[in-house]
N, C-alpha and C. Protein backbone atom coordinates (compact mmCIF):
# COMPACT_ATOMS: atom_id res chain seq x y z
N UNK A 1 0.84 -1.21 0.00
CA UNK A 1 0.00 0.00 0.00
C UNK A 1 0.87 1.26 0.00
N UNK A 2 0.31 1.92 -0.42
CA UNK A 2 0.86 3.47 -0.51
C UNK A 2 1.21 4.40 0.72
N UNK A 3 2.10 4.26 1.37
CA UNK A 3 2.25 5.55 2.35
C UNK A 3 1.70 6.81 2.31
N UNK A 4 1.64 7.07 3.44
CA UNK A 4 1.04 8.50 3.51
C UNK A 4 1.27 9.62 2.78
N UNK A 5 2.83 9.68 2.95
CA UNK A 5 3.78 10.73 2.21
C UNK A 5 3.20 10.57 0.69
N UNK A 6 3.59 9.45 -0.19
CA UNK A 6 3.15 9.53 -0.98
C UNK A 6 1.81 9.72 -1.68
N UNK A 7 0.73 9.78 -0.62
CA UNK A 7 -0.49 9.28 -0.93
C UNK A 7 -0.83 11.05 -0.97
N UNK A 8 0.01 11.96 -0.49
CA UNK A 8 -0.58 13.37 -0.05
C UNK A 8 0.42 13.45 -1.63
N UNK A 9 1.69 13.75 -1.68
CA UNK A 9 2.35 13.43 -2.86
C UNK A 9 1.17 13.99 -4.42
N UNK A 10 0.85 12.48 -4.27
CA UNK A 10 0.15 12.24 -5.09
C UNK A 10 -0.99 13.11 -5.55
N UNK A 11 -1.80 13.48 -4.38
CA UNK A 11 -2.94 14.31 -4.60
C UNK A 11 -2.67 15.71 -5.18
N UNK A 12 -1.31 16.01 -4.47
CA UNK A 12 -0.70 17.68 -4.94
C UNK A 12 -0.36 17.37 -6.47
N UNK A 13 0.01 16.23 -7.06
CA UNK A 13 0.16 16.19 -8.24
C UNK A 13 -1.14 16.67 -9.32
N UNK A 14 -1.85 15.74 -8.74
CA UNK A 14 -3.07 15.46 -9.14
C UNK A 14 -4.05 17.42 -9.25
N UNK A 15 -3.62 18.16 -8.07
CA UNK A 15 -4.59 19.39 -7.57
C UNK A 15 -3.39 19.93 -9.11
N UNK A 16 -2.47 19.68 -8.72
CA UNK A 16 -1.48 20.63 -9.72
C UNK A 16 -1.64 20.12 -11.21
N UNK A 17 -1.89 19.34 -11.61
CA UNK A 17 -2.49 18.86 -13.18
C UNK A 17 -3.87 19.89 -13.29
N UNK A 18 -4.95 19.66 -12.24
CA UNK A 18 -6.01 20.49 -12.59
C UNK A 18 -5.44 21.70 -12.52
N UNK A 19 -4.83 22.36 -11.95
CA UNK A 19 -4.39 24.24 -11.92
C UNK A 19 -3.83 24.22 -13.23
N UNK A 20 -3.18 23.48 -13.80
CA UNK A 20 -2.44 23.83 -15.02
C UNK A 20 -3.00 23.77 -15.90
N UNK A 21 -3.95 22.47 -16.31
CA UNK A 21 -5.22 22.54 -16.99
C UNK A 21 -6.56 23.49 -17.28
N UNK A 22 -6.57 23.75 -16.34
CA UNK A 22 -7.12 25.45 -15.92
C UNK A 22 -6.87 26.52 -16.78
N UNK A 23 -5.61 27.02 -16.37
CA UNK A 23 -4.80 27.56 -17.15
C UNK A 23 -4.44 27.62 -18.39
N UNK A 24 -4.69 26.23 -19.55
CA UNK A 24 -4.39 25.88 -20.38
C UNK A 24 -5.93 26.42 -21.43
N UNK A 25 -7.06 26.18 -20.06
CA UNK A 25 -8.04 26.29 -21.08
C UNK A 25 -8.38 27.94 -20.56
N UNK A 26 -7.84 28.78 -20.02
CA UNK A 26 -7.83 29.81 -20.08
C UNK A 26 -7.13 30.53 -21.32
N UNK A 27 -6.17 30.12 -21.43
CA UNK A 27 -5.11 30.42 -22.48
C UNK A 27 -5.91 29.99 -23.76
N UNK A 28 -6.13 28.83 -24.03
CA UNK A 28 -7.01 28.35 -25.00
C UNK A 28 -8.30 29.13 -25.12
N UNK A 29 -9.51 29.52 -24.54
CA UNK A 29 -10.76 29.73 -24.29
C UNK A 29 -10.78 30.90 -24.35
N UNK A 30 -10.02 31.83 -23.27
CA UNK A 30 -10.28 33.05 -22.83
C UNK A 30 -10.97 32.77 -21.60
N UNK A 31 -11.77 31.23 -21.11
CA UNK A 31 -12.64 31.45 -19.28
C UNK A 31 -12.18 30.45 -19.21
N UNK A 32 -12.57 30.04 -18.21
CA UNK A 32 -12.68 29.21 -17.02
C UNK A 32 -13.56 28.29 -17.40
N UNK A 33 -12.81 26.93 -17.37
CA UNK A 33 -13.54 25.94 -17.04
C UNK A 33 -13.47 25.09 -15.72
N UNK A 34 -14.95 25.01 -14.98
CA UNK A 34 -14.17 24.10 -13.89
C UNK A 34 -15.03 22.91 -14.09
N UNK A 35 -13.88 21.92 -13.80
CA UNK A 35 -13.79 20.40 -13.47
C UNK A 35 -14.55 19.78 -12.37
N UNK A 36 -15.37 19.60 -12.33
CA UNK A 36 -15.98 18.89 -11.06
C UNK A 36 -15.75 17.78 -10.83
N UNK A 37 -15.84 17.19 -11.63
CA UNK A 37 -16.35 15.45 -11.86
C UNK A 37 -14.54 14.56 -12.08
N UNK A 38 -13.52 15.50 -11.91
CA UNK A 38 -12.32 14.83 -11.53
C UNK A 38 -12.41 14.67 -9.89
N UNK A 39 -12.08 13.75 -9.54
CA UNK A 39 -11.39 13.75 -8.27
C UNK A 39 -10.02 12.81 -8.23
């Protein structure tokens, strides 16, 4: 099983894919899209 460390790790990866993605479709779009339905 996954340790803790990594298991928090992981999630900051995960929060930090959506912020950048964000970003991407800002850049792309001109708004905001938000993601709900990732967790």
């Amino acid at each position: 099983m996954a340790s803790e460390a990594s298991e928090d790790a992981a999630k900051e990866m995960i929060f930090m894919g959506e912020v950048l993605r964000a970003f991407d479709c800002v850049r792309t779009n001109g708004y905001v899209m938000h993601v709900d339905d990732v967790t």
